[in-house]
PDB file of N, CA and C in Angstrom:
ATOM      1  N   UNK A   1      18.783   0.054 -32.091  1.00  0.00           N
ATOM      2  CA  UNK A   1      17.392  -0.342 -32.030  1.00  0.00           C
ATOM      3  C   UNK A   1      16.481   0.797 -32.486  1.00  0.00           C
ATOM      4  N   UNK A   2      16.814   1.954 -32.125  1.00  0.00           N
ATOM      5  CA  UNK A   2      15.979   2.797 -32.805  1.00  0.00           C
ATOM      6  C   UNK A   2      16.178   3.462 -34.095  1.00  0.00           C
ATOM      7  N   UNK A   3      17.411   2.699 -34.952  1.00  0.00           N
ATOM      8  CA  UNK A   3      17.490   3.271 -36.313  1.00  0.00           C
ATOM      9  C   UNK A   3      16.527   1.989 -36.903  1.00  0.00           C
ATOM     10  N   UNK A   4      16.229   1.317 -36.263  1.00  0.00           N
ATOM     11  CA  UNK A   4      15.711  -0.327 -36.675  1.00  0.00           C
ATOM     12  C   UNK A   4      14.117  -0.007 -36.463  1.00  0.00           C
ATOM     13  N   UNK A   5      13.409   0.649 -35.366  1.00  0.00           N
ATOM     14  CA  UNK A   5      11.981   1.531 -35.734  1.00  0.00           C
ATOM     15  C   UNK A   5      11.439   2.848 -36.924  1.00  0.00           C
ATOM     16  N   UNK A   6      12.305   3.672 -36.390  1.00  0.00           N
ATOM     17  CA  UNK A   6      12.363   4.415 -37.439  1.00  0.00           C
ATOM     18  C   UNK A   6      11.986   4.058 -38.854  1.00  0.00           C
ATOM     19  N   UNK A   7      13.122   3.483 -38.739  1.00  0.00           N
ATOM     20  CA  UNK A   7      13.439   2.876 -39.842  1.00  0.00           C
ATOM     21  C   UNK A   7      12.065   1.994 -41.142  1.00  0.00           C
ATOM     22  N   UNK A   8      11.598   1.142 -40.080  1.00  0.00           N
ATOM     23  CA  UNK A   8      10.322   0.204 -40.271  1.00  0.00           C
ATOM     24  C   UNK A   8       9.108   1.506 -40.392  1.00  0.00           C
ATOM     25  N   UNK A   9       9.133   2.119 -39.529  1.00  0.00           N
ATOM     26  CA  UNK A   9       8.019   2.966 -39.332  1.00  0.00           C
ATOM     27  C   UNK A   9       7.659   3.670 -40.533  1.00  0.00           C
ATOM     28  N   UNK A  10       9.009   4.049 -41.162  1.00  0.00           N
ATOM     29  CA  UNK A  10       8.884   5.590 -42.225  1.00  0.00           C
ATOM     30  C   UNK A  10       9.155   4.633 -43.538  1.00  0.00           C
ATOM     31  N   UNK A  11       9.628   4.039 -43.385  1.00  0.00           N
ATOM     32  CA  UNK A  11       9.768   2.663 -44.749  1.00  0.00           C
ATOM     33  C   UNK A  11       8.152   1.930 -44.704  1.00  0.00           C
ATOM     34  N   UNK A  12       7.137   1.893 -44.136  1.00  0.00           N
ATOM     35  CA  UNK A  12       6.014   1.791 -44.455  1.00  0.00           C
ATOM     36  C   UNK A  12       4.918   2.859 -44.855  1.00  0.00           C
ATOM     37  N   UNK A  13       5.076   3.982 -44.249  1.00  0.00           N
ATOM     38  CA  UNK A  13       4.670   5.123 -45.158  1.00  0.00           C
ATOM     39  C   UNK A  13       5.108   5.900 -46.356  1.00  0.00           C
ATOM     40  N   UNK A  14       6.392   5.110 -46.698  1.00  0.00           N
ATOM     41  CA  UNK A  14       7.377   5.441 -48.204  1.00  0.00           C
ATOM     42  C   UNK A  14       6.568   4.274 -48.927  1.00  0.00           C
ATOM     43  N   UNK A  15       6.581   2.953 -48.763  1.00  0.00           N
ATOM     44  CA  UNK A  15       5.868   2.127 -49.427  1.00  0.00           C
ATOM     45  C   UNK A  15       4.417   2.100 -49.258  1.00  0.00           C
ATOM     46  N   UNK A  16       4.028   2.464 -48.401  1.00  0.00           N
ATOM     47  CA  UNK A  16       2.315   2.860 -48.744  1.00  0.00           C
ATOM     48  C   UNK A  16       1.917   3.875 -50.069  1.00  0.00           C
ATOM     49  N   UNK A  17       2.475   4.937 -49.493  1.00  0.00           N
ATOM     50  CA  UNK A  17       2.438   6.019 -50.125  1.00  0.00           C
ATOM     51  C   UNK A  17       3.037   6.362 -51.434  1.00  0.00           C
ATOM     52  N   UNK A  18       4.004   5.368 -51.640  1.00  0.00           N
ATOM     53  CA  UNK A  18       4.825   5.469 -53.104  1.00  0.00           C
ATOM     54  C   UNK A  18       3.873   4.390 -53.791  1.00  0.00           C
ATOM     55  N   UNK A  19       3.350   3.619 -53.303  1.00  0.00           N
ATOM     56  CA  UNK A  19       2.656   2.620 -53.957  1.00  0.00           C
ATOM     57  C   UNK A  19       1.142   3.160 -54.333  1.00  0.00           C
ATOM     58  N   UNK A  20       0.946   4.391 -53.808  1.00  0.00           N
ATOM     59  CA  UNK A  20      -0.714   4.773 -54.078  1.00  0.00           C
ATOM     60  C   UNK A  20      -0.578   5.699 -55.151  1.00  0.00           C
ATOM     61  N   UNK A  21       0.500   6.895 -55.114  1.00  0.00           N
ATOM     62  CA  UNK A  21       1.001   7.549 -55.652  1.00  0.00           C
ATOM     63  C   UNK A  21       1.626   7.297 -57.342  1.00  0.00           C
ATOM     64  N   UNK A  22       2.681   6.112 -57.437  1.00  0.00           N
ATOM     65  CA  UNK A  22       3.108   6.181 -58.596  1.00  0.00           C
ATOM     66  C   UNK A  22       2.534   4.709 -59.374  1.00  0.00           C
ATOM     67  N   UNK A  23       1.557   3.688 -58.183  1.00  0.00           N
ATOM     68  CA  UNK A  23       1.461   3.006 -59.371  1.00  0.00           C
ATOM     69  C   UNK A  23       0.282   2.551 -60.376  1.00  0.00           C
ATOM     70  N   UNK A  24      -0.121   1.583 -60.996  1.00  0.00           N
ATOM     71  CA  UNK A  24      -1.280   1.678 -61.595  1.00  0.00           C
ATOM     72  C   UNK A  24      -2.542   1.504 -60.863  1.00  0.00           C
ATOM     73  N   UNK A  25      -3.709   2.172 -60.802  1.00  0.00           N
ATOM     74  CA  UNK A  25      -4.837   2.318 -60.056  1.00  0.00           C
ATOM     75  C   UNK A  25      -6.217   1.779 -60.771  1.00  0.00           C
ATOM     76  N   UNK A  26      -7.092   0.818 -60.441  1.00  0.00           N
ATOM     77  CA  UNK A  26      -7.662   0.755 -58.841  1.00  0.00           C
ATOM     78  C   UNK A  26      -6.428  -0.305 -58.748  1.00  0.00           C
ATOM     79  N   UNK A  27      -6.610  -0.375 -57.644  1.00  0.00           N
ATOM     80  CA  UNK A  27      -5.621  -1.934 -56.854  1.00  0.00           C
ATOM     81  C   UNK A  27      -6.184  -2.018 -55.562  1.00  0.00           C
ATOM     82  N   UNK A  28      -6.013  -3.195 -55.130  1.00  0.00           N
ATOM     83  CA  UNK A  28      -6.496  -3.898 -53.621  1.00  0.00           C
ATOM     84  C   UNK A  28      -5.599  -3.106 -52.510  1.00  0.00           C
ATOM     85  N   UNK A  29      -6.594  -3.214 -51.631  1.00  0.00           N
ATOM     86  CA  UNK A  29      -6.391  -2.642 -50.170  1.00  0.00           C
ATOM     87  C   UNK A  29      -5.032  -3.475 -49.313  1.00  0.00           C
ATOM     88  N   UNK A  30      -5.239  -5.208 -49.827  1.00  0.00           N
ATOM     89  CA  UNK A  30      -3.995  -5.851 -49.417  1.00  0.00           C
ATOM     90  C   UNK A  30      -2.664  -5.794 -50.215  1.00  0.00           C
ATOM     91  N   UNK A  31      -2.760  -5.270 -51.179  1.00  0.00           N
ATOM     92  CA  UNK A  31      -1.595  -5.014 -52.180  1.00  0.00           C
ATOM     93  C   UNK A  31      -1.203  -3.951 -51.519  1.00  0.00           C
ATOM     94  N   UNK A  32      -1.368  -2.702 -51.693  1.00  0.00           N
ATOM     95  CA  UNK A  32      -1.062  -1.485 -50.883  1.00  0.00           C
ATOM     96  C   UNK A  32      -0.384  -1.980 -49.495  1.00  0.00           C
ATOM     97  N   UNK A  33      -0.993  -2.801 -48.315  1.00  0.00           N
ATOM     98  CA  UNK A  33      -0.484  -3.051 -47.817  1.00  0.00           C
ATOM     99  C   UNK A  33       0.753  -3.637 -47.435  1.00  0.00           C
ATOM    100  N   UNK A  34       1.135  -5.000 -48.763  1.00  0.00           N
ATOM    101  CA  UNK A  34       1.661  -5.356 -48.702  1.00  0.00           C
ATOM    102  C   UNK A  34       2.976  -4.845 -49.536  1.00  0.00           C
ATOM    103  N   UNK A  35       3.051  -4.053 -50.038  1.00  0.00           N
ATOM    104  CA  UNK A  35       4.013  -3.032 -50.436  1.00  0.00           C
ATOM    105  C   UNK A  35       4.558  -2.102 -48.981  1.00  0.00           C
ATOM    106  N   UNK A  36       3.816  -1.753 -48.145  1.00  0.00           N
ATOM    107  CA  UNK A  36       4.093  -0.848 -47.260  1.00  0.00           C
ATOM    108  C   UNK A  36       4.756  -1.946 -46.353  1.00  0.00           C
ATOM    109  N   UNK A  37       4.741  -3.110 -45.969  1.00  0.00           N
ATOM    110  CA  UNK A  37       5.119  -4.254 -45.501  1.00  0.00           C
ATOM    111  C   UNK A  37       6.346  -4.601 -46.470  1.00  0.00           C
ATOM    112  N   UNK A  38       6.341  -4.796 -47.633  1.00  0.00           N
ATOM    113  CA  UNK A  38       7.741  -4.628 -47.869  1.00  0.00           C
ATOM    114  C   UNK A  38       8.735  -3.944 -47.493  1.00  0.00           C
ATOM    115  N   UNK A  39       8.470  -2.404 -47.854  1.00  0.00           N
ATOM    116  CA  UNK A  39       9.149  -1.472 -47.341  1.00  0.00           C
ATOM    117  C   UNK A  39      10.256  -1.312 -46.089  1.00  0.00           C
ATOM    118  N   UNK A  40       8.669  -1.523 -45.654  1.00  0.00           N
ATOM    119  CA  UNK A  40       8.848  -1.329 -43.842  1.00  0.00           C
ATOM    120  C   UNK A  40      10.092  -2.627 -43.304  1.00  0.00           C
ATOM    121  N   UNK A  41      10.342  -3.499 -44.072  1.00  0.00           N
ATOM    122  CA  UNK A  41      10.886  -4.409 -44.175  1.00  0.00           C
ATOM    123  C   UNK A  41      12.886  -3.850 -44.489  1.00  0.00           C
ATOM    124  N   UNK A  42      12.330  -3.752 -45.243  1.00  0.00           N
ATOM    125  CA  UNK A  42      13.478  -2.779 -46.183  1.00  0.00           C
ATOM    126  C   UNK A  42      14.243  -1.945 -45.734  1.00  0.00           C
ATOM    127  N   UNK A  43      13.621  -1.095 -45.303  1.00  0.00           N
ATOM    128  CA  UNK A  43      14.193   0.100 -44.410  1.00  0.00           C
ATOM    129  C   UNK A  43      14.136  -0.580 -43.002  1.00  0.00           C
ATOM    130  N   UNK A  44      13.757  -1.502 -42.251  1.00  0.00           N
ATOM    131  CA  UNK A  44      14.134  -1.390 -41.116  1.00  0.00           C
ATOM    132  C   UNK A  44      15.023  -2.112 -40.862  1.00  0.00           C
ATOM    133  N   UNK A  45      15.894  -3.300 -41.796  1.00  0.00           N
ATOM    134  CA  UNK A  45      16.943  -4.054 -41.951  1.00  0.00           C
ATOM    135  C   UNK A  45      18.302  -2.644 -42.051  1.00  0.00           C
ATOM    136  N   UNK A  46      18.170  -1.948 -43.291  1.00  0.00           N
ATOM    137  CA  UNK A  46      18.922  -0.583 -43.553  1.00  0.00           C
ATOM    138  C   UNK A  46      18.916  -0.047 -42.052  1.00  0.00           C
ATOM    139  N   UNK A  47      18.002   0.597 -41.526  1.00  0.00           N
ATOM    140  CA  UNK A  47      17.894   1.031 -40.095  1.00  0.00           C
ATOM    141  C   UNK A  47      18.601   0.287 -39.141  1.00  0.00           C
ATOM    142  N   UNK A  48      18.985  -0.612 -39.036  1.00  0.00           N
ATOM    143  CA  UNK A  48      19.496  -1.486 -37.829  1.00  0.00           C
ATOM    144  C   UNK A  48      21.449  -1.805 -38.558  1.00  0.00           C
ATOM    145  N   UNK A  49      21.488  -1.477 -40.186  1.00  0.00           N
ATOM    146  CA  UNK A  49      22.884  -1.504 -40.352  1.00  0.00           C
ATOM    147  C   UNK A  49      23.234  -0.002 -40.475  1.00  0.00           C
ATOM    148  N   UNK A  50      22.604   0.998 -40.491  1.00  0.00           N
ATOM    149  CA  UNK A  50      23.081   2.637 -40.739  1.00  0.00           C
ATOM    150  C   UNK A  50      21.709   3.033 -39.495  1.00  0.00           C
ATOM    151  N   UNK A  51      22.198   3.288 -37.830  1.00  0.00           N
ATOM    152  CA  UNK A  51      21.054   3.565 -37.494  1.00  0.00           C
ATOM    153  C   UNK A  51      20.799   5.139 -37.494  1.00  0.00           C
ATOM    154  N   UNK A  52      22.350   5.785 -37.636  1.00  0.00           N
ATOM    155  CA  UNK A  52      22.439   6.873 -37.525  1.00  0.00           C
ATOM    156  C   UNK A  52      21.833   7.855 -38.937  1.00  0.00           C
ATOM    157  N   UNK A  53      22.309   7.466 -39.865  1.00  0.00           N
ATOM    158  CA  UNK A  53      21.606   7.779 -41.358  1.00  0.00           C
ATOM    159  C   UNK A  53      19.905   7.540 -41.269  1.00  0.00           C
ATOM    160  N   UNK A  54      19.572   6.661 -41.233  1.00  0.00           N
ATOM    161  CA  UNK A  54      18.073   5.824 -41.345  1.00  0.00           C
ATOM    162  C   UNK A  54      17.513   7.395 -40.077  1.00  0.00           C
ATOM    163  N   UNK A  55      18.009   7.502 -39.299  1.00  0.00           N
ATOM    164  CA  UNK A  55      17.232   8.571 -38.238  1.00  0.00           C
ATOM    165  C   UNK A  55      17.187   9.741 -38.403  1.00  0.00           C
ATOM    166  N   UNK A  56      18.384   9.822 -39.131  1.00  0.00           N
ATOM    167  CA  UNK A  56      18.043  11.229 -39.676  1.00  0.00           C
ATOM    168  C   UNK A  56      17.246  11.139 -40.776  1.00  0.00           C
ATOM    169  N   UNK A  57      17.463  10.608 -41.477  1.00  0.00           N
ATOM    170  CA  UNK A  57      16.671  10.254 -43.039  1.00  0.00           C
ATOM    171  C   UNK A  57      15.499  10.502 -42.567  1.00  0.00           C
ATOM    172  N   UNK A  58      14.819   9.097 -42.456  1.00  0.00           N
ATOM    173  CA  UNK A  58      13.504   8.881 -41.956  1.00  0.00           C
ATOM    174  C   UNK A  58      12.430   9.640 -40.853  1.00  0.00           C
ATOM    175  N   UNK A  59      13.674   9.911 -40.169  1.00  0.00           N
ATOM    176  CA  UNK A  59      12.397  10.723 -38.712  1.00  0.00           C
ATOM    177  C   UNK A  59      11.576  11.574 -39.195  1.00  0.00           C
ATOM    178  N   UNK A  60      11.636  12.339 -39.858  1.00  0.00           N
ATOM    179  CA  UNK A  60      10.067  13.651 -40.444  1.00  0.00           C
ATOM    180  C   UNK A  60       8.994  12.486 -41.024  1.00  0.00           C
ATOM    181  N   UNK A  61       9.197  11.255 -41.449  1.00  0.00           N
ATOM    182  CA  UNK A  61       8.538  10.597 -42.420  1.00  0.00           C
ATOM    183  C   UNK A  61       8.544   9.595 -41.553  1.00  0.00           C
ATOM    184  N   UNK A  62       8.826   9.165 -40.441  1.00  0.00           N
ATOM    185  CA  UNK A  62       8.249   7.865 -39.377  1.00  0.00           C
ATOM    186  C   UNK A  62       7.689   8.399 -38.414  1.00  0.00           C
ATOM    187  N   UNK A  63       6.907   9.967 -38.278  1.00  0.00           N
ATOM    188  CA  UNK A  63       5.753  10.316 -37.529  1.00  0.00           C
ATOM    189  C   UNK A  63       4.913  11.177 -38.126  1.00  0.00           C
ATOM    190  N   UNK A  64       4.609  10.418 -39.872  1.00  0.00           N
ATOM    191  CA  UNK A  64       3.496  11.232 -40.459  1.00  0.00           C
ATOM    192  C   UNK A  64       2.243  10.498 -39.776  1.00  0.00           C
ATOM    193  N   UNK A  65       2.259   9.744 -39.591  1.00  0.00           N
ATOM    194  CA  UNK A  65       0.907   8.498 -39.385  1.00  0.00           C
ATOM    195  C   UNK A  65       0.653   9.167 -37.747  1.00  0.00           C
ATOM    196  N   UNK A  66       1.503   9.644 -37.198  1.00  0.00           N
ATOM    197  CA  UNK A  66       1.366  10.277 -35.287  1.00  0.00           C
ATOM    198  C   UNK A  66       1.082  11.273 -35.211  1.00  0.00           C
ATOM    199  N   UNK A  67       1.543  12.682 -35.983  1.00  0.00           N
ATOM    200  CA  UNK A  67       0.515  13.799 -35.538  1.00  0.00           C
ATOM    201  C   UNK A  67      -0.309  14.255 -36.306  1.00  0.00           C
ATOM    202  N   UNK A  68      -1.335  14.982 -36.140  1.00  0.00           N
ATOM    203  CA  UNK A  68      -2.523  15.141 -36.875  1.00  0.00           C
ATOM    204  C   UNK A  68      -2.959  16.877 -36.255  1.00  0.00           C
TER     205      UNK A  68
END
């Protein structure tokens, strides 16, 4: 269960962020989103079949959005 958060968590700031980053610009606020909603999708299916990989992978990058 927690390679399955992780997982979702840091797979929406990979698809946010890969989506602002590499693709063509201006674009909508719900597009962006819905890329990071893919993602997060993506990786948290991966996360729940590799939870041990996905946690290590992901953990530095499923609490960029938490500390400040």
């Amino acid at each position: 269960m927690t390679g399955l958060i992780i997982g979702g968590a840091g797979g929406f700031w990979i698809g946010l962020l890969g989506r602002i980053a590499l693709g063509a610009t201006p674009v909508g606020f719900a597009e962006v989103v819905l890329w990071g909603l893919g993602a997060m999708i993506c990786c948290a299916i991966l996360g729940y079949a590799f939870p041990k990989l996905m946690s290590v992978v992901l953990f530095p990058i499923s609490i960029f959005g938490v500390s400040s």
